[in-house]
Protein backbone atom coordinates (compact mmCIF):
# COMPACT_ATOMS: atom_id res chain seq x y z
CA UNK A 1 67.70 -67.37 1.46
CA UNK A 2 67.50 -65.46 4.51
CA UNK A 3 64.48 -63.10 5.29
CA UNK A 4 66.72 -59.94 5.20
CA UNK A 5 68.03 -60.84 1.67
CA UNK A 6 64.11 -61.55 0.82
CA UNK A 7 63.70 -57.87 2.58
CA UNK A 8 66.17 -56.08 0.63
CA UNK A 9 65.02 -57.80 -2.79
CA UNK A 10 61.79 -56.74 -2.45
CA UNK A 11 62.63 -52.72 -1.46
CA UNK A 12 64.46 -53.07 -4.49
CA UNK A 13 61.42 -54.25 -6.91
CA UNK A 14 59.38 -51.94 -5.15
CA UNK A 15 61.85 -48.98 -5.81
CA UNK A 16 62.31 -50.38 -9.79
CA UNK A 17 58.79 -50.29 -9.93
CA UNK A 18 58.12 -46.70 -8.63
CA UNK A 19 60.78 -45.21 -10.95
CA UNK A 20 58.85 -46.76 -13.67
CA UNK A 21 55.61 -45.85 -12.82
CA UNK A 22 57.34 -42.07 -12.34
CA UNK A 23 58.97 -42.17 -15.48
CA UNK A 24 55.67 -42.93 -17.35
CA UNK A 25 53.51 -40.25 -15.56
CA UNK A 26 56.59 -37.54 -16.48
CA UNK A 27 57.69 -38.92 -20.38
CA UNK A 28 54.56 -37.07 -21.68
CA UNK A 29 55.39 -34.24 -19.88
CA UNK A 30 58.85 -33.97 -20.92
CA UNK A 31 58.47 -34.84 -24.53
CA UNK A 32 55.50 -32.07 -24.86
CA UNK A 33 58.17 -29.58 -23.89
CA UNK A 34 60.79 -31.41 -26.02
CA UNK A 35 59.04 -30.84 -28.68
CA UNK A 36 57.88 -27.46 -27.80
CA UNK A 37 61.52 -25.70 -27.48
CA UNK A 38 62.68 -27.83 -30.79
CA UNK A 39 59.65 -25.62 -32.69
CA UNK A 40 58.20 -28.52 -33.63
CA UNK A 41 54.79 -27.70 -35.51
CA UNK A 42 52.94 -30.83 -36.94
CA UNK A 43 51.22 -30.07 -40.58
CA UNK A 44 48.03 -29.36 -40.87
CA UNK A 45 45.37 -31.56 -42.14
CA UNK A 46 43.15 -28.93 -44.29
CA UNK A 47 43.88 -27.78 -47.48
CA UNK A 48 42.31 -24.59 -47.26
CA UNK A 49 44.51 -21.60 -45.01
CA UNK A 50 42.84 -20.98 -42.08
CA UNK A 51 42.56 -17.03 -41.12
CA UNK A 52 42.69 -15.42 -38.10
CA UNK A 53 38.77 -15.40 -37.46
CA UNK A 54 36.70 -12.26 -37.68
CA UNK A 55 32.40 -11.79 -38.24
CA UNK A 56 31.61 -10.11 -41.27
CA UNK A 57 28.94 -7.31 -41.30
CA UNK A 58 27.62 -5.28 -43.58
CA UNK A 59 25.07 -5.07 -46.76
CA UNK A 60 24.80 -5.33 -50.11
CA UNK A 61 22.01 -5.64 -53.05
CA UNK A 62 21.35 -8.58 -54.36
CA UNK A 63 20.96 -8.70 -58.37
CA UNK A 64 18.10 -11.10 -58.29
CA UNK A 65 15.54 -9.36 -56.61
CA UNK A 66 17.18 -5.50 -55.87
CA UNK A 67 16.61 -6.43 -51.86
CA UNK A 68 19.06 -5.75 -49.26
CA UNK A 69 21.53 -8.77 -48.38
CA UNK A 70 23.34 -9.11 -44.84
CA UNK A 71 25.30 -12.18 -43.91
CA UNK A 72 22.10 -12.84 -41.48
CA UNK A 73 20.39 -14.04 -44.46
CA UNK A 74 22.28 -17.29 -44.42
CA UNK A 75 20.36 -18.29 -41.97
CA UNK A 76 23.13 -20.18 -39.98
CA UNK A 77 24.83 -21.93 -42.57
CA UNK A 78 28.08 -22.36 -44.50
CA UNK A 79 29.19 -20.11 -47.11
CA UNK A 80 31.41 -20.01 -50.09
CA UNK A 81 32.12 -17.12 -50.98
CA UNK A 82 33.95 -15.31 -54.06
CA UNK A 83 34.70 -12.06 -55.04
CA UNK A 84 34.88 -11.06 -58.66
CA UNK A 85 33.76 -8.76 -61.55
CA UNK A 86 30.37 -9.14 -62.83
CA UNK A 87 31.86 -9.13 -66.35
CA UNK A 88 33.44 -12.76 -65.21
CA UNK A 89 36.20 -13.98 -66.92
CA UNK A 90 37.79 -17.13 -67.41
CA UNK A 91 39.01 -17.35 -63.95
CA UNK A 92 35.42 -16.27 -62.27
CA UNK A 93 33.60 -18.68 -64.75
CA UNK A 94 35.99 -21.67 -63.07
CA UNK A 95 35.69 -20.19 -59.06
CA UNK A 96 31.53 -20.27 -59.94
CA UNK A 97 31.08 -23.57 -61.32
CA UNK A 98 33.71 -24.69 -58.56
CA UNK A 99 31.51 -23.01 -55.98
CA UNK A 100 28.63 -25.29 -57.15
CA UNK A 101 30.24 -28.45 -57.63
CA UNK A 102 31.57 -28.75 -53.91
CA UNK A 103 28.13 -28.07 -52.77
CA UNK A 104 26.56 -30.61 -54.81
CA UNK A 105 28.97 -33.27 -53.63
CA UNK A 106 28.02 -32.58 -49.70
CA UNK A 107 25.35 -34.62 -50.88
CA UNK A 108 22.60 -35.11 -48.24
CA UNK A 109 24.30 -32.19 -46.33
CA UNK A 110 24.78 -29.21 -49.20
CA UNK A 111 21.32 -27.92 -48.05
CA UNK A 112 23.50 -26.55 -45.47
CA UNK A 113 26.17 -25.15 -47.70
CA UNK A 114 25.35 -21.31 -49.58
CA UNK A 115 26.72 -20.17 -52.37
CA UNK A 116 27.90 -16.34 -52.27
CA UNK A 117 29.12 -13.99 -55.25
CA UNK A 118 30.15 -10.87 -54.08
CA UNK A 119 30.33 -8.52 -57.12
CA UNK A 120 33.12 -5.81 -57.01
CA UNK A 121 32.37 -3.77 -59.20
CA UNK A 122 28.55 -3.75 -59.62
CA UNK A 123 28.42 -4.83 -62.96
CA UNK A 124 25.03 -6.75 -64.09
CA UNK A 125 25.94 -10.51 -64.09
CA UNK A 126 24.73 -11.65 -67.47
CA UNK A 127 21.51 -13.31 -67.32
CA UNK A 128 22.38 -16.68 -68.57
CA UNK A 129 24.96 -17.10 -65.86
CA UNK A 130 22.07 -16.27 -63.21
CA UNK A 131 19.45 -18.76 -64.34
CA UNK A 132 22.56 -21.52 -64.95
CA UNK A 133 23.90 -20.86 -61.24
CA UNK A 134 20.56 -20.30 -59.77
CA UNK A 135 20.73 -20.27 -56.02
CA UNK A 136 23.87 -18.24 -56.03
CA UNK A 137 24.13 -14.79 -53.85
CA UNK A 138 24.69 -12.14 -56.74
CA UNK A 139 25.49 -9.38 -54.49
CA UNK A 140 26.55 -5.78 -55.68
CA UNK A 141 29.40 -5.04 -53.24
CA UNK A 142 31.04 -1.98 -53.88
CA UNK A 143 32.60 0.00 -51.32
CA UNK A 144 30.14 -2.27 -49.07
CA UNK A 145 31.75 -3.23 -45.57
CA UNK A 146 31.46 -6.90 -46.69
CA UNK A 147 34.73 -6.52 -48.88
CA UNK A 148 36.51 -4.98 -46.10
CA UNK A 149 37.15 -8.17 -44.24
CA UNK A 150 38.78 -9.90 -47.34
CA UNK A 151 42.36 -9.02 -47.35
CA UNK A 152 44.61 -8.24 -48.80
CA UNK A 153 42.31 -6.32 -51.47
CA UNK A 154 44.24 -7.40 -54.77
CA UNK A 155 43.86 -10.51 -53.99
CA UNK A 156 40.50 -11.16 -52.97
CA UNK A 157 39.52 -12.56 -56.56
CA UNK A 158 42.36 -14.80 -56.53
CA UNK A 159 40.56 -17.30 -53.79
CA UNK A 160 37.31 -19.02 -52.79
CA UNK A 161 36.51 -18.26 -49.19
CA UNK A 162 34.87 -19.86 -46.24
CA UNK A 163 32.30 -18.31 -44.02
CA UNK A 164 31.12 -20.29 -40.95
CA UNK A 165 27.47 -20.83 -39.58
CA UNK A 166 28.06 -17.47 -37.13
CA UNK A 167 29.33 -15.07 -39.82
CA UNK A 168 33.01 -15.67 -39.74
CA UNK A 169 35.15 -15.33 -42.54
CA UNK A 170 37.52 -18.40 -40.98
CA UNK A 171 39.47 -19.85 -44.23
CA UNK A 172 40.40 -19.51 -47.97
CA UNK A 173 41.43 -21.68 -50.75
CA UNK A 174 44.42 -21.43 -52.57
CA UNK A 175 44.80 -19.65 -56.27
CA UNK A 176 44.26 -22.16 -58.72
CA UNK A 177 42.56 -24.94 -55.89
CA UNK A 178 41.71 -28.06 -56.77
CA UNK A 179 38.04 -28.62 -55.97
CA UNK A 180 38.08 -31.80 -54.76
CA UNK A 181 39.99 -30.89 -52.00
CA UNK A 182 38.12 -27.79 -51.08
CA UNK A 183 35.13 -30.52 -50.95
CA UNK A 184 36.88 -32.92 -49.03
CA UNK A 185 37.50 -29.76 -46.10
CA UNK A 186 34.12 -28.64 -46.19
CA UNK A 187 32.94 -31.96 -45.59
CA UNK A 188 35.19 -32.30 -42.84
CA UNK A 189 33.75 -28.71 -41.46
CA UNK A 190 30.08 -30.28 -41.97
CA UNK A 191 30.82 -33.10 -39.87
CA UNK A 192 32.72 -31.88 -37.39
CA UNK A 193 30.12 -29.00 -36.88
CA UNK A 194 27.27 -31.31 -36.70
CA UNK A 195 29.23 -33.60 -34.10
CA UNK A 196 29.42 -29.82 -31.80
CA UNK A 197 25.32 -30.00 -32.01
């Protein structure tokens, strides 16, 4: 073999192998725009909807000890939140002991998990339910700011909400959840916030 055929062999490796290394640096490239103008969205991996995120204020009075709540006073942590009627049907009595359950099974981590009952129409919570859910926010919130960031209004009993560690109402849970997947997310938001610190 002759040196210019050796030459000319060689160009051509060194060509193939420049086109290859160009097409790998540009295939992510093109397939992330692929996939963007085919509208390609890939599910999400929460159960809960996430909402567009907005910090609650506001006050209301809490039925334990007639003081002033603001979202302050969790201190930092997550919330779940529901609103409802003090008179608490059916429906509430399932949300409340749901609320509690998916604390209790953050385990070593529901310390940082509160438990908030915003009450819509300022009826006293019966007694019973107070002492059995102890720990709970019973707060009177009627016509308080607080509700005013759950929307749409007729549905705000219909869900269990999430509030983060700065005040943001940031996701809700389906009518009718199931509560082992609302514990499985906020276990998910536990750890991943705790990674962040």
């Amino acid at each position: 073999m002759s040196k210019e055929q050796t030459k000319e062999q060689l160009r051509r490796s060194n060509r193939i192998k420049l086109l290859s290394i160009l097409a790998l640096m540009l295939a992510p490239v093109v397939i992330s725009y692929s996939l963007f103008f085919s509208d390609y969205r890939p599910g999400s991996a929460n159960y809960g909807e996430i909402l567009e995120i907005q910090q609650i204020s506001g006050s209301g009075v809490s039925q334990v000890d007639n003081t002033i709540f603001r979202m302050k006073d969790l201190h930092g942590k997550w919330a779940l939140v529901m609103v409802d009627s003090g008179f608490c049907d059916e429906l509430c009595l399932t949300k409340i002991y749901h609320l509690r359950q998916v604390r209790l099974v953050q385990n070593r981590e529901m310390n940082r998990v509160e438990r908030l009952w915003l009450i819509d129409d300022n009826v006293e919570v019966n007694p019973e339910l107070k002492e059995k859910y102890d720990g709970t926010h019973f707060i009177n919130a009627k016509d308080s700011e607080l509700l005013s960031y759950i929307t749409p209004a007729e549905s705000q009993r219909n869900h269990i909400y999430v509030i983060d560690p700065m005040g943001n109402l940031m996701m809700r849970f389906p009518e009718n959840h199931d509560p082992t997947l609302v514990g499985k997310d906020i276990k998910h938001l536990l750890h991943v916030s705790q990674m962040e610190h």
